[in-house]
PDB file of N, CA and C in Angstrom:
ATOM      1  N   UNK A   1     -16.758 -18.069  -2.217  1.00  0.00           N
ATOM      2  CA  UNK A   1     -17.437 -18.405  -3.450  1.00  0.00           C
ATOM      3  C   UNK A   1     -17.317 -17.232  -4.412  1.00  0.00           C
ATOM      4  N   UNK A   2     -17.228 -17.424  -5.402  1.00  0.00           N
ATOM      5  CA  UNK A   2     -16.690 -16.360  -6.656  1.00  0.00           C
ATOM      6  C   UNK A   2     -18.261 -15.822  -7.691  1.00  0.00           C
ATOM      7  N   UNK A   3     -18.756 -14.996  -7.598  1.00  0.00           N
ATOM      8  CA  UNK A   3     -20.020 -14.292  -8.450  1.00  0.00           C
ATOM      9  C   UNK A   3     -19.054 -13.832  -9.665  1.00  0.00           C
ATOM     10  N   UNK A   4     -19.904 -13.330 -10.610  1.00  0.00           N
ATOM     11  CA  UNK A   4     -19.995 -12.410 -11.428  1.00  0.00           C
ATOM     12  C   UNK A   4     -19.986 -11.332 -11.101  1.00  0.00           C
ATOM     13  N   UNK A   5     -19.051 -10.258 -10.843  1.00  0.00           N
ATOM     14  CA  UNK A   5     -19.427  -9.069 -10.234  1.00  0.00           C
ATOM     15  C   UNK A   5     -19.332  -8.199 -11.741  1.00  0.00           C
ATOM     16  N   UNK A   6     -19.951  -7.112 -11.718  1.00  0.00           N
ATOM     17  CA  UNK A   6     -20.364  -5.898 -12.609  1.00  0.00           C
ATOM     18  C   UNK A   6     -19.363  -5.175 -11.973  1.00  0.00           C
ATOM     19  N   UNK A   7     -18.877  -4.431 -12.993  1.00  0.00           N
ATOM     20  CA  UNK A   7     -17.971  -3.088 -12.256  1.00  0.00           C
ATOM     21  C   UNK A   7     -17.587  -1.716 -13.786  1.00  0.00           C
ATOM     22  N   UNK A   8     -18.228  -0.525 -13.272  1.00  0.00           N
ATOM     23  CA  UNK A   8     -17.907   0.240 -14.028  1.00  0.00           C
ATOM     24  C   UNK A   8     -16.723   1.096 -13.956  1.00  0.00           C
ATOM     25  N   UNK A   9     -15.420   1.011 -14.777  1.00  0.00           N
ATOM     26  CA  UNK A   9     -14.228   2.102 -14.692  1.00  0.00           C
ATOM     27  C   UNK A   9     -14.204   2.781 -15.724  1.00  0.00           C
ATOM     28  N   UNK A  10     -14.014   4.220 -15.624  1.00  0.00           N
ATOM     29  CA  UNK A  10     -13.823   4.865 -17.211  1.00  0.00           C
ATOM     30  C   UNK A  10     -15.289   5.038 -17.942  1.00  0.00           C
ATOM     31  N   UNK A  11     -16.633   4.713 -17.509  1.00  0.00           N
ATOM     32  CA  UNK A  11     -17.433   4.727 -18.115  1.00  0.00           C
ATOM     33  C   UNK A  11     -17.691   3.130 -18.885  1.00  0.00           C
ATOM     34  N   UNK A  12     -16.943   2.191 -18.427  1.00  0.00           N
ATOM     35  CA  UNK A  12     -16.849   1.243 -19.308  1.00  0.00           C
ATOM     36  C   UNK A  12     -17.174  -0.063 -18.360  1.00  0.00           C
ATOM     37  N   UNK A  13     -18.548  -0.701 -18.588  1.00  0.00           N
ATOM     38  CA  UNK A  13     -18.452  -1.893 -17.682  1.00  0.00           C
ATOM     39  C   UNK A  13     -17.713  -2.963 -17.886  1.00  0.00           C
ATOM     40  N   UNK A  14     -17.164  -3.562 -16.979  1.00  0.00           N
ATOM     41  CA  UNK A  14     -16.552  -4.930 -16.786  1.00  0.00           C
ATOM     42  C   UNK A  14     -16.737  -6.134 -15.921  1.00  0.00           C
ATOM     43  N   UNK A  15     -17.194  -7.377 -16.543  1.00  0.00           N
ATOM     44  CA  UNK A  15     -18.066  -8.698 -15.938  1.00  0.00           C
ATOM     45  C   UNK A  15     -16.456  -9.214 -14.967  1.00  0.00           C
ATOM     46  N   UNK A  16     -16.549  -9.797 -14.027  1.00  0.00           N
ATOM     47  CA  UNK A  16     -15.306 -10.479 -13.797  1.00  0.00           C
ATOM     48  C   UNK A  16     -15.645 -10.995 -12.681  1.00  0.00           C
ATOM     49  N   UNK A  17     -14.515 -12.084 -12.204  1.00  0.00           N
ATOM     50  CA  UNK A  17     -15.376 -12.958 -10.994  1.00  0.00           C
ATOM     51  C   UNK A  17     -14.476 -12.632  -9.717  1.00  0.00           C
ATOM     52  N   UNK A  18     -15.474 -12.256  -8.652  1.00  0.00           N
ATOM     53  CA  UNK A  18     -14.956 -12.308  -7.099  1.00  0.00           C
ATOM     54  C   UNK A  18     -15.975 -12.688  -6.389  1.00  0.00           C
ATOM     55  N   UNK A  19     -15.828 -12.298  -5.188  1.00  0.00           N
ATOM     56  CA  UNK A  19     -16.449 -12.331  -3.873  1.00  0.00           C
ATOM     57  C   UNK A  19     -17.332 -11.192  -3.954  1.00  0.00           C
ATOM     58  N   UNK A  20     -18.712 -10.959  -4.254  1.00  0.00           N
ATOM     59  CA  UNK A  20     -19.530  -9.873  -4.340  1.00  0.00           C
ATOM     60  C   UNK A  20     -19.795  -9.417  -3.189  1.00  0.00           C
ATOM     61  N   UNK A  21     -19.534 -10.617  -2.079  1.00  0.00           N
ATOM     62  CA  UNK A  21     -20.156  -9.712  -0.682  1.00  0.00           C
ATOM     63  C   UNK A  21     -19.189  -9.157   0.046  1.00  0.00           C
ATOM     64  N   UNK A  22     -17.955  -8.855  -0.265  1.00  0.00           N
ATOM     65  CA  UNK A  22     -16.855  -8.016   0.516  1.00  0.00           C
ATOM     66  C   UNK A  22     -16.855  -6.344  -0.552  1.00  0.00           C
ATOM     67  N   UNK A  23     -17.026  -6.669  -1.486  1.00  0.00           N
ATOM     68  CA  UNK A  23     -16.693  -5.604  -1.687  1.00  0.00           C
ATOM     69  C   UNK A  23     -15.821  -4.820  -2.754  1.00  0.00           C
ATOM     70  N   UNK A  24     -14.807  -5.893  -1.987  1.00  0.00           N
ATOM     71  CA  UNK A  24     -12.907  -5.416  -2.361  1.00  0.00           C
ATOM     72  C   UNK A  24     -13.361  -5.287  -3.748  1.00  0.00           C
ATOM     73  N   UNK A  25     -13.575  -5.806  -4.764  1.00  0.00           N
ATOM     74  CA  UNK A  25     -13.341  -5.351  -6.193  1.00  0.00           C
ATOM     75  C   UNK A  25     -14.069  -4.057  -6.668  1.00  0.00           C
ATOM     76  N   UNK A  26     -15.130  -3.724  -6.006  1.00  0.00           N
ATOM     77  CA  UNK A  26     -15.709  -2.602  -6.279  1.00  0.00           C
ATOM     78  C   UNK A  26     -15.231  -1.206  -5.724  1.00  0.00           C
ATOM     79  N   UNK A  27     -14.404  -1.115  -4.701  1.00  0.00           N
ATOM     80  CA  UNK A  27     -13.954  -0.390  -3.916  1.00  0.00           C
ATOM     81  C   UNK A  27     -12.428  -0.509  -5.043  1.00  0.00           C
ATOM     82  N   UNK A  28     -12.190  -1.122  -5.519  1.00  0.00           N
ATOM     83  CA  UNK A  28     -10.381  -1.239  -6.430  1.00  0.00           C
ATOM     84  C   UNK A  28     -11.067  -0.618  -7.519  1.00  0.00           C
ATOM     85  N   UNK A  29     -12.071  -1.038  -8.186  1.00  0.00           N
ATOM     86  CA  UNK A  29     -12.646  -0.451  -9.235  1.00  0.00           C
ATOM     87  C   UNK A  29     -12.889   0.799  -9.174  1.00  0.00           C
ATOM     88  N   UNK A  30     -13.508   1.442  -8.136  1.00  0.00           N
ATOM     89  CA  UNK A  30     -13.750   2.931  -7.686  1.00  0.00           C
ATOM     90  C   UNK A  30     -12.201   3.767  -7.892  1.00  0.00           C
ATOM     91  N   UNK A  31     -11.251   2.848  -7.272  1.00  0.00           N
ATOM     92  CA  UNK A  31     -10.293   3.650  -6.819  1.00  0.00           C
ATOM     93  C   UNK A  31      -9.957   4.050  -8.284  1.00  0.00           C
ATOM     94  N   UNK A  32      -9.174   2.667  -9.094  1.00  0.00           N
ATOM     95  CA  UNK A  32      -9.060   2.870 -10.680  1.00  0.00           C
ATOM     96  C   UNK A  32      -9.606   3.960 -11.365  1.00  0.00           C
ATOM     97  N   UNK A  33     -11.080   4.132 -11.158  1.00  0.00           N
ATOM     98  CA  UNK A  33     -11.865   4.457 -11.979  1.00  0.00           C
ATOM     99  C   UNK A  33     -11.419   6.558 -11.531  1.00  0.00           C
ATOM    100  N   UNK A  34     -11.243   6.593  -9.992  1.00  0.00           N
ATOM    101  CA  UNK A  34     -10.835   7.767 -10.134  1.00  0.00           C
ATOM    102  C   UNK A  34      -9.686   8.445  -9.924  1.00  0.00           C
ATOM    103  N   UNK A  35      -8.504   7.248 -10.322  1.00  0.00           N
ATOM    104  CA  UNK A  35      -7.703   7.482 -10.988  1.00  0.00           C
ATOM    105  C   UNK A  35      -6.851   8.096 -12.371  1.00  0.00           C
ATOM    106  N   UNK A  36      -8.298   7.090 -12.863  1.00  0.00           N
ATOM    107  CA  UNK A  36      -8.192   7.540 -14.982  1.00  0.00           C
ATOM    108  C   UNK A  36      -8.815   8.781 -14.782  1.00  0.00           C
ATOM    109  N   UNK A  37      -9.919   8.780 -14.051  1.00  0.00           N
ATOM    110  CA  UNK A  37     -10.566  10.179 -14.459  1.00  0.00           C
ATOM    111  C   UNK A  37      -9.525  11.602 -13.984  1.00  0.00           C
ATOM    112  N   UNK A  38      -9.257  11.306 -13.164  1.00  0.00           N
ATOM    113  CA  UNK A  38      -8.287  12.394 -12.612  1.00  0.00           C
ATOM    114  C   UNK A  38      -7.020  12.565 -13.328  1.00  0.00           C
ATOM    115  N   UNK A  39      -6.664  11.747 -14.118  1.00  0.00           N
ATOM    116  CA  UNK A  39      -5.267  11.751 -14.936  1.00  0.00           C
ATOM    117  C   UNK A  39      -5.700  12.386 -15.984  1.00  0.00           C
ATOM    118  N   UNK A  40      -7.247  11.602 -16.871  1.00  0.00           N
ATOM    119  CA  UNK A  40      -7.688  12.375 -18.075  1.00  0.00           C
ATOM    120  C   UNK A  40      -7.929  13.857 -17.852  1.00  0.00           C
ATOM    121  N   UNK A  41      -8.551  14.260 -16.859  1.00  0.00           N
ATOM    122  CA  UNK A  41      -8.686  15.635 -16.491  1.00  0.00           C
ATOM    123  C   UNK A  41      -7.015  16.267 -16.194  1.00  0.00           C
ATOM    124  N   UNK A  42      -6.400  15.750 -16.260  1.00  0.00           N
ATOM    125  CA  UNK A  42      -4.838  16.736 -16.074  1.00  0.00           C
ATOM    126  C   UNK A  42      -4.213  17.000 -17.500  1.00  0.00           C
ATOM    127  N   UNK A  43      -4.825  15.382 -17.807  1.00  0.00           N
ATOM    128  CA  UNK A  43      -3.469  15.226 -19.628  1.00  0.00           C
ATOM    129  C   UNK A  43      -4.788  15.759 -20.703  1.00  0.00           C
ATOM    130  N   UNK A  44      -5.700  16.186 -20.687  1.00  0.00           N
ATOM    131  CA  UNK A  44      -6.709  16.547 -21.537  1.00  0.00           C
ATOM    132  C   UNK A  44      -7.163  15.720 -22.705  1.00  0.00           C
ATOM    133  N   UNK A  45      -7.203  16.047 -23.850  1.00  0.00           N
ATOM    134  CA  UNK A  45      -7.589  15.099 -25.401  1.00  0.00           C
ATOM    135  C   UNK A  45      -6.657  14.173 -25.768  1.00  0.00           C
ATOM    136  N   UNK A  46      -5.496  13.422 -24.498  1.00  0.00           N
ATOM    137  CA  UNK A  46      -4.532  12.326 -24.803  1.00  0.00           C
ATOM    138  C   UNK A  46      -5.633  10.897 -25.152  1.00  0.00           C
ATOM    139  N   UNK A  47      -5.102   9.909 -26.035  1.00  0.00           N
ATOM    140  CA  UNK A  47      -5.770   8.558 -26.620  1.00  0.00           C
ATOM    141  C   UNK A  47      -6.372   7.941 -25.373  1.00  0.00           C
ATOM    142  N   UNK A  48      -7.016   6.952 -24.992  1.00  0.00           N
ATOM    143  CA  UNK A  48      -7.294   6.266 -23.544  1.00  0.00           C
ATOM    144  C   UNK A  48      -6.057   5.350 -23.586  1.00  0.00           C
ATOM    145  N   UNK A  49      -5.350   5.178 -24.270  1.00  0.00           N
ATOM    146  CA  UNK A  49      -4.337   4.018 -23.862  1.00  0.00           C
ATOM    147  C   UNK A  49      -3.199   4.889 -23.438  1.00  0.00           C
ATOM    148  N   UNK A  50      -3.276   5.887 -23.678  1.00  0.00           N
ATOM    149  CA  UNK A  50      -2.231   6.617 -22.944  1.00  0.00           C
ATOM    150  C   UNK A  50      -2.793   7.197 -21.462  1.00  0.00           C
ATOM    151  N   UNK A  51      -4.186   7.329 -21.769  1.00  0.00           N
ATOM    152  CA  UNK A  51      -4.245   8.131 -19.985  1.00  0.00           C
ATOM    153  C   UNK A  51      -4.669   6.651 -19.229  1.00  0.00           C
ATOM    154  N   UNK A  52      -4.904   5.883 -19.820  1.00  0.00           N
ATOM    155  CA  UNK A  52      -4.701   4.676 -18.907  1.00  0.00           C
ATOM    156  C   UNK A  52      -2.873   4.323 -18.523  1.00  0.00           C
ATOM    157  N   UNK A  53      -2.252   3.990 -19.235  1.00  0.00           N
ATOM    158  CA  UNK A  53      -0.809   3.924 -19.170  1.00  0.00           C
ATOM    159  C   UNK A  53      -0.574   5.053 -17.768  1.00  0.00           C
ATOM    160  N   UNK A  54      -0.710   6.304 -18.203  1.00  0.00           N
ATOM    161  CA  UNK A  54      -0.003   7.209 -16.821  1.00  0.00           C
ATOM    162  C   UNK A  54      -0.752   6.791 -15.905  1.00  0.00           C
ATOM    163  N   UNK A  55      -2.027   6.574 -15.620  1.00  0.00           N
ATOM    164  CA  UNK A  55      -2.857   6.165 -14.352  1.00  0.00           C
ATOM    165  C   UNK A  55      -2.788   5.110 -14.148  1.00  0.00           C
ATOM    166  N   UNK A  56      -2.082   4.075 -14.949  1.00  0.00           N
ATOM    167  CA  UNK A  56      -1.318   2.814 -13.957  1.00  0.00           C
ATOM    168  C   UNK A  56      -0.164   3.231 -13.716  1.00  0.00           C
ATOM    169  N   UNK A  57       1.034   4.050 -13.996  1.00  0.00           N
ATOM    170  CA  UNK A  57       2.155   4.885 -13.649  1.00  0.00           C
ATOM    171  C   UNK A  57       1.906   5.470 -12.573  1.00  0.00           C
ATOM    172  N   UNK A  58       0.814   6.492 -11.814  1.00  0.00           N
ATOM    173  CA  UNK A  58       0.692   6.669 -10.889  1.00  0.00           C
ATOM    174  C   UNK A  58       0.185   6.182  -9.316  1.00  0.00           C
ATOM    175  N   UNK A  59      -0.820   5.148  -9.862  1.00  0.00           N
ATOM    176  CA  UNK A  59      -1.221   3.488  -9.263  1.00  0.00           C
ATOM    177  C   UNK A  59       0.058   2.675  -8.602  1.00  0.00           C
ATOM    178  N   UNK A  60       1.132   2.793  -9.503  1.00  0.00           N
ATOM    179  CA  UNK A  60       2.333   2.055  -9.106  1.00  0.00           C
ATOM    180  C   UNK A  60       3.452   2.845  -8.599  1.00  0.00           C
ATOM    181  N   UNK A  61       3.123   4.024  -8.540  1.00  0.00           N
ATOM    182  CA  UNK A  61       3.970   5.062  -7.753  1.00  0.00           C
ATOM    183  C   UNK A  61       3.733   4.548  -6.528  1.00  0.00           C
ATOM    184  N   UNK A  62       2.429   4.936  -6.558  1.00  0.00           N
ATOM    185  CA  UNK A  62       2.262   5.083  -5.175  1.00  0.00           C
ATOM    186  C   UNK A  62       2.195   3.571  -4.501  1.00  0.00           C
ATOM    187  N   UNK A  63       2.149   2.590  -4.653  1.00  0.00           N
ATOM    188  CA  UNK A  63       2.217   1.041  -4.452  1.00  0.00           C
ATOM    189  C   UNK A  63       4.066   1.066  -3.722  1.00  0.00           C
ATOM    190  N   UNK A  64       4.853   1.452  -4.987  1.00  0.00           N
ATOM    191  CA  UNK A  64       6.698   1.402  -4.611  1.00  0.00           C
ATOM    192  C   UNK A  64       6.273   2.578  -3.250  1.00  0.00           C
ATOM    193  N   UNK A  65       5.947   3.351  -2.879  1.00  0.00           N
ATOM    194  CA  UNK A  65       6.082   4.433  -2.146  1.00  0.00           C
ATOM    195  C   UNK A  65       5.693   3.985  -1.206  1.00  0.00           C
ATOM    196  N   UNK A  66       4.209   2.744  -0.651  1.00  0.00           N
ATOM    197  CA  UNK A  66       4.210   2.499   0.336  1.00  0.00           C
ATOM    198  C   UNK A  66       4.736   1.569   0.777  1.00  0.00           C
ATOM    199  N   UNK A  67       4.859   0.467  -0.005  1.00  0.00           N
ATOM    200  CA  UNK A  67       5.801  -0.609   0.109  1.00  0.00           C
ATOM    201  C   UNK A  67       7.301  -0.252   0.624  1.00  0.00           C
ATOM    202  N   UNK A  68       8.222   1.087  -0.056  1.00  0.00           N
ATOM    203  CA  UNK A  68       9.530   1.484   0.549  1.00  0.00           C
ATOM    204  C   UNK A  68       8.750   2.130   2.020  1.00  0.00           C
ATOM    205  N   UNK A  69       8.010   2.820   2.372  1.00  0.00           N
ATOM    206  CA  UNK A  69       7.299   3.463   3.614  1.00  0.00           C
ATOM    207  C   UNK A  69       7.878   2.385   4.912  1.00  0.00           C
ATOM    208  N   UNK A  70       6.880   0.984   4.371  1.00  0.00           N
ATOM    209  CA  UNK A  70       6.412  -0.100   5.291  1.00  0.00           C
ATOM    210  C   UNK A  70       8.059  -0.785   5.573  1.00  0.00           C
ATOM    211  N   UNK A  71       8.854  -0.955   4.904  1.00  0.00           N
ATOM    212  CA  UNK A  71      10.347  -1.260   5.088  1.00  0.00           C
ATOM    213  C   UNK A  71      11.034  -0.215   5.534  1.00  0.00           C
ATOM    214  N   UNK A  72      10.967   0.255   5.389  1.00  0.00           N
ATOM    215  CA  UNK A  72      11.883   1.437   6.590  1.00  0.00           C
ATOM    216  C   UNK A  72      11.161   1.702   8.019  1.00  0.00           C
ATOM    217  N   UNK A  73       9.438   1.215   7.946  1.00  0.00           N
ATOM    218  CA  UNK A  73       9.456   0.886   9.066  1.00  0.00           C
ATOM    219  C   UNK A  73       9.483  -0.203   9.958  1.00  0.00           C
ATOM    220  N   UNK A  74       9.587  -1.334   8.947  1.00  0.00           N
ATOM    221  CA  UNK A  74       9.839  -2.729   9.452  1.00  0.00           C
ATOM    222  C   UNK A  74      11.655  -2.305   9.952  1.00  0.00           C
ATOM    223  N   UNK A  75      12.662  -1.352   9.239  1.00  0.00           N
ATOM    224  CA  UNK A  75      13.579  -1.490   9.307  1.00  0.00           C
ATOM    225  C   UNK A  75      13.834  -0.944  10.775  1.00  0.00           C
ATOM    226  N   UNK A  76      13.333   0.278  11.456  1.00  0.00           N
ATOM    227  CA  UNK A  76      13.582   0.975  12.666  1.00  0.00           C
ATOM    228  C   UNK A  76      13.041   0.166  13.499  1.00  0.00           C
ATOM    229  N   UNK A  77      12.065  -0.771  13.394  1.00  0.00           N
ATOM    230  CA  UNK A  77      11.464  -1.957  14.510  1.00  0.00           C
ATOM    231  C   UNK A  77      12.466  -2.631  14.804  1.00  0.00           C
ATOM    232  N   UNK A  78      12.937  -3.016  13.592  1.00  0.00           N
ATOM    233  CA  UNK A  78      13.997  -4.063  13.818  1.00  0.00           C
ATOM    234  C   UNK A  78      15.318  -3.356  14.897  1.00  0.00           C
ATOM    235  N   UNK A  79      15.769  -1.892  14.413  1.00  0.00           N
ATOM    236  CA  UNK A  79      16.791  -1.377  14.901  1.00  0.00           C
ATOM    237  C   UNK A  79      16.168  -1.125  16.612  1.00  0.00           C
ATOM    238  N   UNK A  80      15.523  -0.940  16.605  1.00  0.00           N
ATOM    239  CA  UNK A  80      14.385  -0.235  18.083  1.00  0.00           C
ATOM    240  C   UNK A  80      15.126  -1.817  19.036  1.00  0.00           C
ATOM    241  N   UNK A  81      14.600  -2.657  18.879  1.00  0.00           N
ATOM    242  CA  UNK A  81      14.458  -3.768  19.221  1.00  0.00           C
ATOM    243  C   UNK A  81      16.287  -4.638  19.726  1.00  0.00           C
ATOM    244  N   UNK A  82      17.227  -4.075  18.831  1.00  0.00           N
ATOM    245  CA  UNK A  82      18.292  -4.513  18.873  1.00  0.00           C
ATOM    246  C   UNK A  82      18.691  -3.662  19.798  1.00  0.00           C
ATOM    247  N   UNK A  83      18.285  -2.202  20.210  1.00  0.00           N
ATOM    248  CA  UNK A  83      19.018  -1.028  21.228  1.00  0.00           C
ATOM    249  C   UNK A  83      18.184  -1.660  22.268  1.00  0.00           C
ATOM    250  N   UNK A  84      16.916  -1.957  22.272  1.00  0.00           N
ATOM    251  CA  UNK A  84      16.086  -2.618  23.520  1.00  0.00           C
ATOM    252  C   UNK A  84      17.150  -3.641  24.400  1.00  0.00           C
ATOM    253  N   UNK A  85      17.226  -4.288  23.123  1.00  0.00           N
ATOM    254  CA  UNK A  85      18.245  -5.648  23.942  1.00  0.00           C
ATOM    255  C   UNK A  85      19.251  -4.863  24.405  1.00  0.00           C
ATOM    256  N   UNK A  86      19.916  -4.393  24.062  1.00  0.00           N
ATOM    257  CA  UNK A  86      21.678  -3.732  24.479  1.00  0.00           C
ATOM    258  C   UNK A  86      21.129  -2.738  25.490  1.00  0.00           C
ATOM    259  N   UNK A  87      20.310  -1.874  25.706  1.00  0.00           N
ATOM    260  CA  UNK A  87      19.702  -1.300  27.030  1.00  0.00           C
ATOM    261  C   UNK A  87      19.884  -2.515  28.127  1.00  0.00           C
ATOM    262  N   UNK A  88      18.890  -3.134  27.452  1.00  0.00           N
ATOM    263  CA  UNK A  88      18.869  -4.216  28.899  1.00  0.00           C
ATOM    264  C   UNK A  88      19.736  -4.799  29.085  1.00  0.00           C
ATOM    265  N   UNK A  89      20.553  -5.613  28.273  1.00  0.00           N
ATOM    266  CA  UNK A  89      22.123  -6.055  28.845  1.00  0.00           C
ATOM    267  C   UNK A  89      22.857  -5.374  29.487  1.00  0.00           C
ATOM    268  N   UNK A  90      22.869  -3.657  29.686  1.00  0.00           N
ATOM    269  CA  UNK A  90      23.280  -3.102  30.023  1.00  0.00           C
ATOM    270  C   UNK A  90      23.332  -2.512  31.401  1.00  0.00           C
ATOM    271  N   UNK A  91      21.574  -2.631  31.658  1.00  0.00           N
ATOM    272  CA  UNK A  91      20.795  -2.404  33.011  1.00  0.00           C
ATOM    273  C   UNK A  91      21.432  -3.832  33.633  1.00  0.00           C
ATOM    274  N   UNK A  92      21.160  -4.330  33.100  1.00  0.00           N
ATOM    275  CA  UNK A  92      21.529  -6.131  33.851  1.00  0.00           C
ATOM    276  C   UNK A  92      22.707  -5.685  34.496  1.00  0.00           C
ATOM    277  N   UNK A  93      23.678  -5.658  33.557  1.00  0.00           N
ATOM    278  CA  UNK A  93      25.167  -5.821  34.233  1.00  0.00           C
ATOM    279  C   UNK A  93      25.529  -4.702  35.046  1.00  0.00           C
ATOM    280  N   UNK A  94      25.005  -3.499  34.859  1.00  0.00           N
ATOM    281  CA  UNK A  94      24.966  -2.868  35.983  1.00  0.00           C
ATOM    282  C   UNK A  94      23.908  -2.904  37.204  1.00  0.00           C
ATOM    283  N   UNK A  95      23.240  -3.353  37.459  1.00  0.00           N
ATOM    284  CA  UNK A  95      22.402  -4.142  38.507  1.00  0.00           C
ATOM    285  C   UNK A  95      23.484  -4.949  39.496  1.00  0.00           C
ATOM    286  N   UNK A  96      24.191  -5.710  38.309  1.00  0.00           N
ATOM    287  CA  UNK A  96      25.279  -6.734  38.885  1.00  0.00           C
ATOM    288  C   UNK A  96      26.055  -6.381  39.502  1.00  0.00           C
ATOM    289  N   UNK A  97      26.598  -5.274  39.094  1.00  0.00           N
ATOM    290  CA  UNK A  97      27.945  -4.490  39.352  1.00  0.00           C
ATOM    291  C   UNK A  97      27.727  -3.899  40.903  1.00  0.00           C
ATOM    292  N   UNK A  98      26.186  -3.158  40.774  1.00  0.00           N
ATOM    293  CA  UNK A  98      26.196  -2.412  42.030  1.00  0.00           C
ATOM    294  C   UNK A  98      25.579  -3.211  43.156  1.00  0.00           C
ATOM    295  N   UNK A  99      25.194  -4.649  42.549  1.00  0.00           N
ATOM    296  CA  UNK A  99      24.483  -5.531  44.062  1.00  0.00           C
ATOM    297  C   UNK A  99      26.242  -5.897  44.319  1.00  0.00           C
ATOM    298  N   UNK A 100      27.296  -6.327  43.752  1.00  0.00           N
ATOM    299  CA  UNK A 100      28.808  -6.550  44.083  1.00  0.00           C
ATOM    300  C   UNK A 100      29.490  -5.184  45.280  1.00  0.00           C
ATOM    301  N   UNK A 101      29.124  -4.025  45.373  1.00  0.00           N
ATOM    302  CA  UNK A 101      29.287  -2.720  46.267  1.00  0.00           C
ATOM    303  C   UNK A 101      28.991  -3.578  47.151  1.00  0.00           C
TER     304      UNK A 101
END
């Protein structure tokens, strides 16, 4: 079921609708919120549409960064898994070989 949730980023409240009893939007809002602040504190007296702009630039850094992370490790599962098999085809046929002695 979807509430009205309250959420302050930037000093600035915002009405919007979720699930109030998980959480998740207030915890995204937090994150946001000390995001901008931490960008405004680096870039100093820049406009808010600009230290918002870099603090979704860095928001989406890091999004491509874990997303490439999670595929390179979906990718070595995959590779892990293909040497698994060829191990064991390997044990097999030599199993075979030496019950033939």
């Amino acid at each position: 079921m979807s509430d009205i949730v309250e959420v302050r980023v930037h000093g600035q409240v915002f009405k919007m609708r979720a699930n109030a009893e998980d959480g998740h939007l207030q915890r995204v809002a937090e994150y946001v919120d000390g995001v901008l602040s931490q960008t405004s504190r680096s870039f100093g007296n820049q406009p808010g549409h600009r230290v918002a702009i870099m603090a979704a630039m860095q928001i989406a850094d890091s999004l491509i960064q874990e997303r490439a992370s999670k595929d390179v490790g979906e990718m070595q599962r995959v590779e892990t898994s293909r040497v698994e098999g060829i191990l064991a085809r390997m044990i097999a046929e030599s199993d075979e070989l030496l019950a033939e002695e």
